[in-house]
Protein backbone atom coordinates (compact mmCIF):
# COMPACT_ATOMS: atom_id res chain seq x y z
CA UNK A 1 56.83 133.79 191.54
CA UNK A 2 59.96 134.69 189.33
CA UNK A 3 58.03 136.63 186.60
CA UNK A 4 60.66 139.54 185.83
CA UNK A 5 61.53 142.29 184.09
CA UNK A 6 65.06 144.04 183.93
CA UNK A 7 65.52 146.83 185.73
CA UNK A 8 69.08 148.00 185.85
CA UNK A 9 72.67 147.42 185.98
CA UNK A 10 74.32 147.08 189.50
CA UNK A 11 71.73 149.35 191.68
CA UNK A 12 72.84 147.98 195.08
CA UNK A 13 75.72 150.49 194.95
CA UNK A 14 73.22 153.32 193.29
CA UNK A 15 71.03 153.10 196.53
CA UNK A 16 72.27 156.11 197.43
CA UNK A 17 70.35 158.29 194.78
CA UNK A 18 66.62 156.87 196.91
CA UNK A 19 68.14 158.19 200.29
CA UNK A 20 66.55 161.76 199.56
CA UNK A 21 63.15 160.46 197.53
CA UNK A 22 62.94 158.13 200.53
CA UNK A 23 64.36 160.29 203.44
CA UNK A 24 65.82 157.75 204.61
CA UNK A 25 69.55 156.65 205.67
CA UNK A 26 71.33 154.33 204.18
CA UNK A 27 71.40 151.45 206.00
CA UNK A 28 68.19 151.59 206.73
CA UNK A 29 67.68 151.28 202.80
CA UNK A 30 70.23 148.65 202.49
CA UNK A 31 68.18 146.30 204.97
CA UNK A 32 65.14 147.10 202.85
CA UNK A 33 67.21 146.12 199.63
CA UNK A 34 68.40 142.84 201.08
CA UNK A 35 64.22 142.33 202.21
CA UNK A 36 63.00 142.32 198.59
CA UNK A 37 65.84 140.54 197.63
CA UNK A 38 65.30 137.73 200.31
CA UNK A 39 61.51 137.71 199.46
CA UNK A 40 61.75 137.48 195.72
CA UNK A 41 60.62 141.12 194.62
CA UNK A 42 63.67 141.49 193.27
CA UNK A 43 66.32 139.47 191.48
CA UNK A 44 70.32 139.88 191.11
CA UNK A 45 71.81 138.24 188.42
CA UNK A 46 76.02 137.97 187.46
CA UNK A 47 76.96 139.70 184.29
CA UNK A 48 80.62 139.34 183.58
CA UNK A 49 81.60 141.91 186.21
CA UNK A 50 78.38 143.20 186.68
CA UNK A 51 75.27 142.48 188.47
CA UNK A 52 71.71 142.84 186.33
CA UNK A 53 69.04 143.62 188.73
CA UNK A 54 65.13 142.96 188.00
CA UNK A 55 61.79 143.27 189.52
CA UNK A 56 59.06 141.07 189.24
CA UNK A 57 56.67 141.88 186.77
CA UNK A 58 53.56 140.79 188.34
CA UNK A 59 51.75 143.08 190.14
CA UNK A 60 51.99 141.86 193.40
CA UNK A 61 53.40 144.82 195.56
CA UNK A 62 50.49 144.64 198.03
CA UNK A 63 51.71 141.51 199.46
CA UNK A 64 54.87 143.58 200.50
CA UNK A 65 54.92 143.69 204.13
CA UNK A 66 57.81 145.47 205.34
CA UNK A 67 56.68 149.59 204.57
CA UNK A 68 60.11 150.58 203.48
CA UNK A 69 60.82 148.11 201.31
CA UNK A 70 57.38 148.52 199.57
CA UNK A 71 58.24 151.97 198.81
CA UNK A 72 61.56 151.59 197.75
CA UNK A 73 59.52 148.87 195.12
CA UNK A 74 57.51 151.65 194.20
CA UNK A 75 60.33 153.78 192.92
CA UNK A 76 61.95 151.03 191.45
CA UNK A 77 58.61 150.38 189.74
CA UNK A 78 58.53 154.08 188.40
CA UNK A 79 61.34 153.66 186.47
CA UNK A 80 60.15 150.89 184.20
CA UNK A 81 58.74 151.87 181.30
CA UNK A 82 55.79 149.65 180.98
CA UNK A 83 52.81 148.98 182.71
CA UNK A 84 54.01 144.83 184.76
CA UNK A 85 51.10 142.41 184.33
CA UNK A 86 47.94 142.47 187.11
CA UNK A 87 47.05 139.43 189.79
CA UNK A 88 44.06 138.10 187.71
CA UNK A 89 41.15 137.49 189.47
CA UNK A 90 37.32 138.22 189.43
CA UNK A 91 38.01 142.32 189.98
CA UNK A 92 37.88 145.58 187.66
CA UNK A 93 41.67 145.52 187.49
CA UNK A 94 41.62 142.10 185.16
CA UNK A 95 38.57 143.01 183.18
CA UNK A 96 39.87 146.38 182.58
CA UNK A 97 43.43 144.31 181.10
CA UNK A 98 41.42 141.62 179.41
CA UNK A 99 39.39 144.46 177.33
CA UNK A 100 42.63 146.04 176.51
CA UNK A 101 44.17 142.83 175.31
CA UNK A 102 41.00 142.44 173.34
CA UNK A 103 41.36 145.86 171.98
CA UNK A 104 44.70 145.24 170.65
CA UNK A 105 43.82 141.60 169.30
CA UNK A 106 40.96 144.00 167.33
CA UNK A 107 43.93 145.77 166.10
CA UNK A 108 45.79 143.26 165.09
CA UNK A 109 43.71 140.88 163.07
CA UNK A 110 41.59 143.79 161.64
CA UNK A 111 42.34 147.38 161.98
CA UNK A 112 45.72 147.47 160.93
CA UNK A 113 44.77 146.28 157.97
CA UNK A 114 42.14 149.31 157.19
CA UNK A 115 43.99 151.95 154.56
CA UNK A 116 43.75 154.46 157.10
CA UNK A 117 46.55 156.21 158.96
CA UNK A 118 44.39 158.04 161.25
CA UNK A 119 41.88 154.95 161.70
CA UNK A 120 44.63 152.63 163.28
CA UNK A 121 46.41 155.35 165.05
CA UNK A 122 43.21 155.94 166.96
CA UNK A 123 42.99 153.16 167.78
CA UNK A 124 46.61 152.43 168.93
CA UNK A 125 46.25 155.76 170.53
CA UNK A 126 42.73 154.87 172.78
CA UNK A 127 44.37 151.67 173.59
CA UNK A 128 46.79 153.68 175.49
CA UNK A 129 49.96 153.95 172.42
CA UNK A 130 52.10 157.23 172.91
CA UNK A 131 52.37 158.42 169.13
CA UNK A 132 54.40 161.42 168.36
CA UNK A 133 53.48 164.03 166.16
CA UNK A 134 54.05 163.00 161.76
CA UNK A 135 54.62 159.42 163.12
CA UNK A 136 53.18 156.02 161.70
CA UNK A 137 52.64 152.31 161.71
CA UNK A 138 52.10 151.23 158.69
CA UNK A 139 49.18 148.42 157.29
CA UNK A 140 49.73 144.75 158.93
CA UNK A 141 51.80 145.37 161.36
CA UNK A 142 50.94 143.60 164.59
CA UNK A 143 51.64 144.99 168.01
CA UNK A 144 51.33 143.86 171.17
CA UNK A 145 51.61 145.89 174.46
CA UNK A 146 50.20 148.62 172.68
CA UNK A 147 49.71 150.16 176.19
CA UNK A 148 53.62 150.04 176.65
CA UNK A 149 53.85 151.61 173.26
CA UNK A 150 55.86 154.69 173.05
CA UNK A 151 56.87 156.76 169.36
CA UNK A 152 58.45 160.14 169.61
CA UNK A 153 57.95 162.28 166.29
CA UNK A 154 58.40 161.98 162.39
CA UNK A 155 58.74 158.23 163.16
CA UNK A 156 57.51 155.11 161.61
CA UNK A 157 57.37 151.95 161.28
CA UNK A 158 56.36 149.64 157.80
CA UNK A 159 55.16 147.04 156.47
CA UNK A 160 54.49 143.52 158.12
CA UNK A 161 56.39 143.94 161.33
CA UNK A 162 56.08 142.61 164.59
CA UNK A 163 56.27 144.67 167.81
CA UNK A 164 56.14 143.44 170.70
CA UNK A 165 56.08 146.32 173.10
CA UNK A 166 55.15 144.06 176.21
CA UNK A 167 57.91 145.22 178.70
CA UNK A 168 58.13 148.80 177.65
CA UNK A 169 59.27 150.06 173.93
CA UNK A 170 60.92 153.60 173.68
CA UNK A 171 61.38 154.44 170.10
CA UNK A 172 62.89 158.13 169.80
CA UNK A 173 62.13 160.92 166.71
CA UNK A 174 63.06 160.52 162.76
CA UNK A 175 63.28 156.56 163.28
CA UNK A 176 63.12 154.09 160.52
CA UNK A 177 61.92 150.32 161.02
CA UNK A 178 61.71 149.21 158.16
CA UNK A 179 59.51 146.11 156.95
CA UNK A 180 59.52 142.38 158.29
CA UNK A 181 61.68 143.65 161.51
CA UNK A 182 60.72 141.84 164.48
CA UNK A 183 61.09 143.73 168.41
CA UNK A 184 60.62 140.51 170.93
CA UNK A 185 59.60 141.97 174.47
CA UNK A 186 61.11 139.04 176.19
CA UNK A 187 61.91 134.65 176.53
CA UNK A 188 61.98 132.78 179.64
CA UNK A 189 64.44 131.10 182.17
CA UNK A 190 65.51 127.98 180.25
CA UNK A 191 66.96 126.99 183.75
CA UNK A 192 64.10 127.11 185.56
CA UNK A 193 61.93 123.92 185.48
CA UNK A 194 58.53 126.41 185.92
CA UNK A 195 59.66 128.18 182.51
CA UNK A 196 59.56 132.00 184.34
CA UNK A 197 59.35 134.83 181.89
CA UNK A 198 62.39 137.34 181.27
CA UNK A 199 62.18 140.60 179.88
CA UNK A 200 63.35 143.73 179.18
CA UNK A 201 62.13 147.62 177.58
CA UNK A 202 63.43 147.92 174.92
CA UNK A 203 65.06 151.52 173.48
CA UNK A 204 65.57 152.90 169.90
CA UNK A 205 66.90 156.26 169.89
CA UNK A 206 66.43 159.39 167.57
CA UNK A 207 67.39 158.87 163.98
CA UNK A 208 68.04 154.91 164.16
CA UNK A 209 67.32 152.86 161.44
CA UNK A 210 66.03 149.39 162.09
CA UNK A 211 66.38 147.65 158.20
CA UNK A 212 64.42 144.82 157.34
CA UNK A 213 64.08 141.62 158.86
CA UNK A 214 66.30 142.77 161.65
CA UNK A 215 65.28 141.06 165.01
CA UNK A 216 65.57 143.61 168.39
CA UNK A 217 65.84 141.30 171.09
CA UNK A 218 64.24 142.64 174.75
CA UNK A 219 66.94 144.68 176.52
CA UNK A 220 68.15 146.25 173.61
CA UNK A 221 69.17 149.85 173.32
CA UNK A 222 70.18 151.30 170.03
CA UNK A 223 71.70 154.42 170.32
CA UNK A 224 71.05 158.04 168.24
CA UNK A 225 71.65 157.42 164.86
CA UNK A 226 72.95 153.79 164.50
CA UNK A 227 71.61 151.21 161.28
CA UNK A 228 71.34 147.70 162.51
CA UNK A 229 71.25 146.23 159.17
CA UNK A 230 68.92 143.77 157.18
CA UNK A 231 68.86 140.23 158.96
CA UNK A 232 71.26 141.24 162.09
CA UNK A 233 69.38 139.96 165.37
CA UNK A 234 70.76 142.25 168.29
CA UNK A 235 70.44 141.75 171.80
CA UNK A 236 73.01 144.39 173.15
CA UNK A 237 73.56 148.42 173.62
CA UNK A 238 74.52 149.72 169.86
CA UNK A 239 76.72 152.75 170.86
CA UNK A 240 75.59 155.80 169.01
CA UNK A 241 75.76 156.35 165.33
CA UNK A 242 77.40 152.76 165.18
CA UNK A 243 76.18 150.45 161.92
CA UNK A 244 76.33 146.74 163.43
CA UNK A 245 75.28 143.21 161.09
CA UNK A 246 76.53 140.16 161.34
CA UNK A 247 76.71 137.34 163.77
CA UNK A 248 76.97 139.27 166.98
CA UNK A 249 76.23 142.53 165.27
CA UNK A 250 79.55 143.52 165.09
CA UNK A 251 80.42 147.11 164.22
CA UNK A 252 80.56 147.70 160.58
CA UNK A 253 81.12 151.40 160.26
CA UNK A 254 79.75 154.55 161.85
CA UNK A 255 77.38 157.29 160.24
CA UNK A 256 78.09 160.90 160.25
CA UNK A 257 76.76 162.48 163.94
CA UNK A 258 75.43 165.61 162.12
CA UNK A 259 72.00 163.60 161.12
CA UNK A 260 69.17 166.30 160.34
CA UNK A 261 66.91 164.70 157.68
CA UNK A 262 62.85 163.73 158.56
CA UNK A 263 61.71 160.09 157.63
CA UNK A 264 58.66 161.18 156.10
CA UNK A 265 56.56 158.40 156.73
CA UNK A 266 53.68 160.02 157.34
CA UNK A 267 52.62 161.80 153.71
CA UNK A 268 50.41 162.16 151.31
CA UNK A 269 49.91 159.02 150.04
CA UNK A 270 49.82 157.25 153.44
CA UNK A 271 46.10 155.93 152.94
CA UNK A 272 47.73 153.37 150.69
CA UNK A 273 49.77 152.39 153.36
């Protein structure tokens, strides 16, 4: 099974930050490295000069026989921000996923179009959505993962987007997505002739502003402050403050670092949206 989800740039030669966590020596990590390599618990991948490292992202850590290696999993696993998919089968683990899934279908074809902030951020919220304080998602807006859902404060998002939060979405304080902005969790190995999924969390930092129609591919992360503007489709790290568009989202300009305003989303007339 080649299910994955990205985990993080080069951490073969990062090993060394487990050996404490672990209490283990290094070699002795190494070999359990190489294990989950060999066995397909973990993938490398060749980035220019780098090498992209992911985890599977079906649950299927019990079947890892070697003890070292399963913990070393474990940690790895800790530091994704998103709950990985469950081995489906006749137990309480897939009925308690299927509900959820059901929950946020609920959501999605009916509650987020109810004129009531608080309503549908309940619900997001019982579904297991980390909303920050003043923040919103406004009326039909669709989101899936809502589990892997996280919104820091005095954040929203509008009108008629799509957000995929499958594989773990981070969006920081004072952040603006604006309407008709798609956030895709993921795509699949188009070399692969069993179509695996790919994926990444996705991060939008304090004070970024996502304008409309924008598409946030999985593995973004757009730093504090920066604009991706209306109809860009990014798939990359926007350094801080940065304002990218464009094929490639090239770097436009750069906004002031001294940001301080609130987005306001959440106000008094937010019933009507």
């Amino acid at each position: 099974m080649r299910h994955r989800i990205f985990h993080s740039m080069d951490l073969f030669f990062r090993l060394d930050s487990y050996l404490e966590t672990l209490n283990v020596k290094k070699e002795e990590l190494e070999k359990a490295y190489a294990w989950l390599l060999e066995h397909e618990y973990i993938f490398e991948e060749k980035r220019k000069d780098q090498v992209a490292v992911s985890i599977v992202s079906v649950k299927v850590e019990e079947n890892i026989e070697e003890p070292l290696a399963r913990k070393l999993f474990a940690e790895l696993d800790k530091e994704i921000p998103a709950n990985r998919v469950p081995m489906y089968g006749v137990n309480w683990i897939t009925f308690k996923d299927r509900s959820l899934r059901v929950w946020e279908q609920v959501y999605n074809i009916l509650i987020n179009k109810i004129p009531s902030h608080h309503l549908r951020m309940a619900w997001l919220r019982l579904g297991g959505a980390k909303i920050g304080k003043g923040s919103t998602i406004w009326r039909n807006t669709e989101v899936l993962g809502i589990d892997n859902l996280v919104m820091g404060d005095d954040s929203v998002i509008a009108w008629h987007c799509q957000i995929d939060a499958r594989s773990g979405l981070v969006i920081g304080n004072h952040v603006a997505i604006a309407s008709h902005v798609i956030i895709v969790a993921g795509s699949h190995d188009l070399t692969a002739a069993e179509f695996w999924s790919v994926s990444a969390p996705i991060y939008i930092n304090d004070y970024a502003w996502i304008a409309t129609r924008a598409i946030v591919a999985h593995g973004s992360n757009i730093g504090r402050g920066a604009v991706v503007t209306a109809n860009t489709l990014v798939a990359k790290t926007v350094l801080d403050y940065k304002i990218v568009g464009g094929t490639g989202a090239k770097i436009m300009g750069e906004r002031p670092s001294d940001l301080n305003y609130k987005v306001g989303g959440l106000g008094l007339f937010t019933f009507l949206h």
